[in-house]
Protein backbone atom coordinates (compact mmCIF):
# COMPACT_ATOMS: atom_id res chain seq x y z
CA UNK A 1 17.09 -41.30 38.92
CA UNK A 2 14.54 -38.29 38.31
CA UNK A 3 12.27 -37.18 41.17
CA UNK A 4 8.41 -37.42 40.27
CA UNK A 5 6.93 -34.54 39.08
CA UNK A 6 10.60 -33.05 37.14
CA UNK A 7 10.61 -32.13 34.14
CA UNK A 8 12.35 -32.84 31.08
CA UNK A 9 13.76 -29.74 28.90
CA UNK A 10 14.71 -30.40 25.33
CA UNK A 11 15.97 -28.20 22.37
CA UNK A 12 15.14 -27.77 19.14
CA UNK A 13 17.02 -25.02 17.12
CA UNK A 14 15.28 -23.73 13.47
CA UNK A 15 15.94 -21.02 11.52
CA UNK A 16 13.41 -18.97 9.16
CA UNK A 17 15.07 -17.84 6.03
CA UNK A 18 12.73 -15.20 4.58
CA UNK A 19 13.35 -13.48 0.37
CA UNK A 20 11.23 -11.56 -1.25
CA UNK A 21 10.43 -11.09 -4.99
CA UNK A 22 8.87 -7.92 -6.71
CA UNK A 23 6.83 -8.76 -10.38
CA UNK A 24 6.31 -5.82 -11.71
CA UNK A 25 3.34 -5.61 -14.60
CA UNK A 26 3.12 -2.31 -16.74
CA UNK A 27 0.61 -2.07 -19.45
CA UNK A 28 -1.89 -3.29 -16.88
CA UNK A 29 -4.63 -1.59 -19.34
CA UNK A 30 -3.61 -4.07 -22.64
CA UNK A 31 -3.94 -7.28 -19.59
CA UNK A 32 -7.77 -6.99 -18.67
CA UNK A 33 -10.11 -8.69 -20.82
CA UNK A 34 -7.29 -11.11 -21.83
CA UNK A 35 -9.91 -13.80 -20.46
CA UNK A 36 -10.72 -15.15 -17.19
CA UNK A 37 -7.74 -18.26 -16.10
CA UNK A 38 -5.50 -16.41 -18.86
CA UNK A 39 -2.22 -15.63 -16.45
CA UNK A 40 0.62 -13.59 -16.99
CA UNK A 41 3.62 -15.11 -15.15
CA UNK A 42 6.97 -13.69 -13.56
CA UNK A 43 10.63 -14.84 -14.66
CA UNK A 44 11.40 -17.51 -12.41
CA UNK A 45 13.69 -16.20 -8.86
CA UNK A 46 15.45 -18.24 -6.14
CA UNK A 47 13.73 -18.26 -2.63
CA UNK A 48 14.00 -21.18 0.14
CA UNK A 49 16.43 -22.96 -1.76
CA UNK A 50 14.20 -23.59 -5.13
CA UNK A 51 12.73 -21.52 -7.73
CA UNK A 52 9.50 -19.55 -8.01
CA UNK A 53 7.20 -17.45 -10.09
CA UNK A 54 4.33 -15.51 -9.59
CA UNK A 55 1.09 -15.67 -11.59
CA UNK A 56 -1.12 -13.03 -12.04
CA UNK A 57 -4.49 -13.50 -13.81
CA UNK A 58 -6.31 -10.10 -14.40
CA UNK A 59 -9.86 -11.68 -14.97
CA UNK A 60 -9.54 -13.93 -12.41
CA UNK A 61 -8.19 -17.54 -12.49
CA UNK A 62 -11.44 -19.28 -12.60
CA UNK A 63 -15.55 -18.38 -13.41
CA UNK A 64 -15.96 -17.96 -9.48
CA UNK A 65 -13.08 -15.19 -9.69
CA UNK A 66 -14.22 -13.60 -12.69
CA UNK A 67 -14.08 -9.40 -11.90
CA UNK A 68 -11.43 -10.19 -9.60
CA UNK A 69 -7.77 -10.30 -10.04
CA UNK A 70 -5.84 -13.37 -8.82
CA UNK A 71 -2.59 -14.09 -7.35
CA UNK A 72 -0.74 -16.96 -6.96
CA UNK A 73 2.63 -18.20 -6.26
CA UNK A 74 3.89 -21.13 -8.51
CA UNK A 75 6.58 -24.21 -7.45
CA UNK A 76 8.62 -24.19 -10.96
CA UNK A 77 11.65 -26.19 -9.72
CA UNK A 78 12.15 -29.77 -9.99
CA UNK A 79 12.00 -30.99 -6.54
CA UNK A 80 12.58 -34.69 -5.28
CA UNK A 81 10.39 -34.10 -2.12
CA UNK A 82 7.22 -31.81 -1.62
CA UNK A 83 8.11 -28.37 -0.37
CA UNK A 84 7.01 -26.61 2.90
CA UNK A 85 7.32 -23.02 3.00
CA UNK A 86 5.54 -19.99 4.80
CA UNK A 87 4.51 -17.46 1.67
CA UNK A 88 2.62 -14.27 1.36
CA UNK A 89 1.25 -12.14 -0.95
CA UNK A 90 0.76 -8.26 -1.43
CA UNK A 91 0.69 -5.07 -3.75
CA UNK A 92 3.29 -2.88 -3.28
CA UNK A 93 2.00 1.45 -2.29
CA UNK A 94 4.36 2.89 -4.60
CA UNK A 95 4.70 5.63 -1.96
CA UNK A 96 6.48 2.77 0.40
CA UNK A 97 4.03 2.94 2.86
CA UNK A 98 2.38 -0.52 4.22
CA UNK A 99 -0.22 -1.84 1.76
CA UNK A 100 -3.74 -1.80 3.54
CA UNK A 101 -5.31 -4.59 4.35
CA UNK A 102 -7.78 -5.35 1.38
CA UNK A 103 -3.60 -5.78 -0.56
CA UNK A 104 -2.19 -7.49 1.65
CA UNK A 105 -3.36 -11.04 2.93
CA UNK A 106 -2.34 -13.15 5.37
CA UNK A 107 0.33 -15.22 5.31
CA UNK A 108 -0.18 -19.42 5.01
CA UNK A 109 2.10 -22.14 5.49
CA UNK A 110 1.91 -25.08 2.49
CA UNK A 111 3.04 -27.69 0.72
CA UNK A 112 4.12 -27.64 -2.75
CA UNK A 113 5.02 -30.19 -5.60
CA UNK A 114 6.72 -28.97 -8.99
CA UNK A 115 4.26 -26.80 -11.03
CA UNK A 116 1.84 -26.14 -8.29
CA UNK A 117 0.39 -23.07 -7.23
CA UNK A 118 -1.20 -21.66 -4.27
CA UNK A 119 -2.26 -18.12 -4.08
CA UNK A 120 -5.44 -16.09 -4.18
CA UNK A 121 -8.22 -16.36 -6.36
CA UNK A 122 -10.24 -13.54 -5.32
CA UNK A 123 -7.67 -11.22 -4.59
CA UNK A 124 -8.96 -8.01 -5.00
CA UNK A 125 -12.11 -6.78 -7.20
CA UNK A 126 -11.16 -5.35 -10.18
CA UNK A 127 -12.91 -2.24 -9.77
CA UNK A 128 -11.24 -1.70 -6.58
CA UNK A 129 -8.26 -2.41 -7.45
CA UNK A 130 -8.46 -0.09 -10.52
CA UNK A 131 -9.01 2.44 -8.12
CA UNK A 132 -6.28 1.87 -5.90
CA UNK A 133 -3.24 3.79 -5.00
CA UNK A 134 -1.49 0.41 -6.12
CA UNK A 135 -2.16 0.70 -9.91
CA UNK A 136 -0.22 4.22 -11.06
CA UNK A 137 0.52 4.93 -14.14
CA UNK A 138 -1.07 1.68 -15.58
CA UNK A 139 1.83 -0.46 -13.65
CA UNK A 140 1.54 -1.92 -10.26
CA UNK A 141 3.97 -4.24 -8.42
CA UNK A 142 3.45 -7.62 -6.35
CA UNK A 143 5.17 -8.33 -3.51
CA UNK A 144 5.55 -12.21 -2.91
CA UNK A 145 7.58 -13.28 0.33
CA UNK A 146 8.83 -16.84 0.98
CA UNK A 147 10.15 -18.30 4.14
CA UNK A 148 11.56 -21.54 4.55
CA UNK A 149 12.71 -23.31 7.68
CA UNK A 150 15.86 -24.48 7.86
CA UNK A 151 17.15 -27.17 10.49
CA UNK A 152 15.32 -29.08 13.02
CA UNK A 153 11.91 -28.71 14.52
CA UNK A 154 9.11 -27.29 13.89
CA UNK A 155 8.16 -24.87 11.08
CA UNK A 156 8.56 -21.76 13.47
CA UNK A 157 7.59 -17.97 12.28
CA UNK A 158 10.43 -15.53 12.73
CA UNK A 159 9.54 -12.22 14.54
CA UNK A 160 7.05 -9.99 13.13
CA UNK A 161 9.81 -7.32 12.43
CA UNK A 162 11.57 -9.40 10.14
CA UNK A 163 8.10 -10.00 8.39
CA UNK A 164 6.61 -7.47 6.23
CA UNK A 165 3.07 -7.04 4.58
CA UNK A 166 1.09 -8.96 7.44
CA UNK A 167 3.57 -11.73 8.14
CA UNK A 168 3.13 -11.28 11.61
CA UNK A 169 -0.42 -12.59 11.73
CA UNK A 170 0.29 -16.01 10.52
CA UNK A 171 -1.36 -18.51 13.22
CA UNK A 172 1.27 -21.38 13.94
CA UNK A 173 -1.16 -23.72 13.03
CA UNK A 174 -0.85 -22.50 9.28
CA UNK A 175 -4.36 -21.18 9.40
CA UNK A 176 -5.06 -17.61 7.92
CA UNK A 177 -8.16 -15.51 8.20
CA UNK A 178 -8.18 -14.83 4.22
CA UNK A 179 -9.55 -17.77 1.97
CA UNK A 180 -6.43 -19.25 -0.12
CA UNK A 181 -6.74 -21.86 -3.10
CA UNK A 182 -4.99 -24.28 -5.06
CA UNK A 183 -4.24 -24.85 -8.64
CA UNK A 184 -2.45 -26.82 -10.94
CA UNK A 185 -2.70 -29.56 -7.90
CA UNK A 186 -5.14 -32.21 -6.84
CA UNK A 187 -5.56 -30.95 -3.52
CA UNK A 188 -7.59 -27.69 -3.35
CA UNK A 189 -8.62 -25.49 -0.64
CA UNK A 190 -12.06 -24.01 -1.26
CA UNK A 191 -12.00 -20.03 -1.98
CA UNK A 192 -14.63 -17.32 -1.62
C-alpha cells in the first residue's frame, strides 16, 4: 500500500520525425498578376508518413491577401483518419544564412483531412518580398518542414536544434504568434 502524499511516475515515450521539402519557383516575374487565389502548386513529396504539396499563390489566395503572397501546405494523400502534424513555413536566403523573421513564421500544430490546406495567407507583401534577398534572379525557394509524432503520448516538439527556420518557438499548446488560415476545409482560422 502507498503512503499518502507519494507519487505516481509514469512514462510515455514519442518520437518527432521531422522532413523537409524545398519548391523551388523560377520565372517568378511571368507568376504575378496571374490573379489573386490563382496557385501554383509543388509535385507532391513524402513527409510524416503521407504525401504533401506546397501552394504558392503570388496575388494572394483570397481579396483580403491581395498584394501579398501566400503560402500554404496542402494534405494530397488519401488518408483514412485526419492527420496531426507540426509544419512550418519559410523562404530559403540563398546565401544559407537563417531567413529573417518577416520569412520565416512560426511553426503550428494541425489537423488535416485529404485536400486541405493550411498555410499563410498574408505571407509576405509583395513589394517586400520583391525586394528581398529571397527572390534572386527571378527564382526563390520555399522551405516547408513537417513533423509528425510517432508512438505514444503527447504531440511533443523535438529540440530546437533539430528544428530549423523558427521551429523552436512553437508553444506546446499549438499556438503561434503569426496568424495562420485554412482552405479547401470547413474549419478556418481567421487571418490578418
Amino acid at each position: 500500500m502507498a503512503s499518502a502524499g507519494a507519487a505516481a511516475v509514469t512514462t510515455s515515450a514519442s518520437e518527432v520525425s521531422v522532413s523537409s521539402h524545398l519548391f523551388t519557383v523560377r520565372g517568378y516575374g511571368n507568376t504575378k498578376g496571374i490573379g489573386v487565389g490563382v496557385a501554383i502548386e509543388s509535385p507532391a513529396f513524402d513527409a510524416a508518413g503521407h504525401r504533401w504539396s506546397v501552394v504558392f499563390y503570388p496575388d494572394g489566395e483570397s481579396q483580403d491577401a491581395s498584394g501579398q503572397i501566400s503560402v500554404f501546405v496542402r494534405l494530397v494523400s488519401e488518408a483514412s483518419d485526419d492527420v496531426t502534424v507540426l509544419y512550418g513555413l519559410s523562404l530559403v536566403d540563398p546565401t544559407g544564412a537563417a531567413p529573417a523573421a518577416e520569412a520565416s513564421k512560426a511553426p503550428k500544430i494541425s489537423t488535416f483531412s485529404c485536400g486541405e490546406s493550411r498555410g499563410l495567407g498574408c505571407f509576405m507583401e509583395q513589394e517586400t518580398f520583391e525586394a528581398s534577398p529571397y527572390l534572386q534572379d527571378n527564382c526563390f525557394t520555399i522551405k516547408c518542414v513537417i513533423g509528425a509524432v510517432n508512438g505514444p503520448g503527447a504531440a511533443l516538439a523535438p529540440p530546437a536544434t533539430e528544428l530549423r527556420h523558427g521551429f523552436d518557438r512553437l508553444r506546446l499548446d499549438g499556438a503561434a504568434d503569426d496568424a495562420w488560415s485554412d482552405i479547401g476545409g470547413s474549419s478556418g482560422e481567421a487571418s490578418d
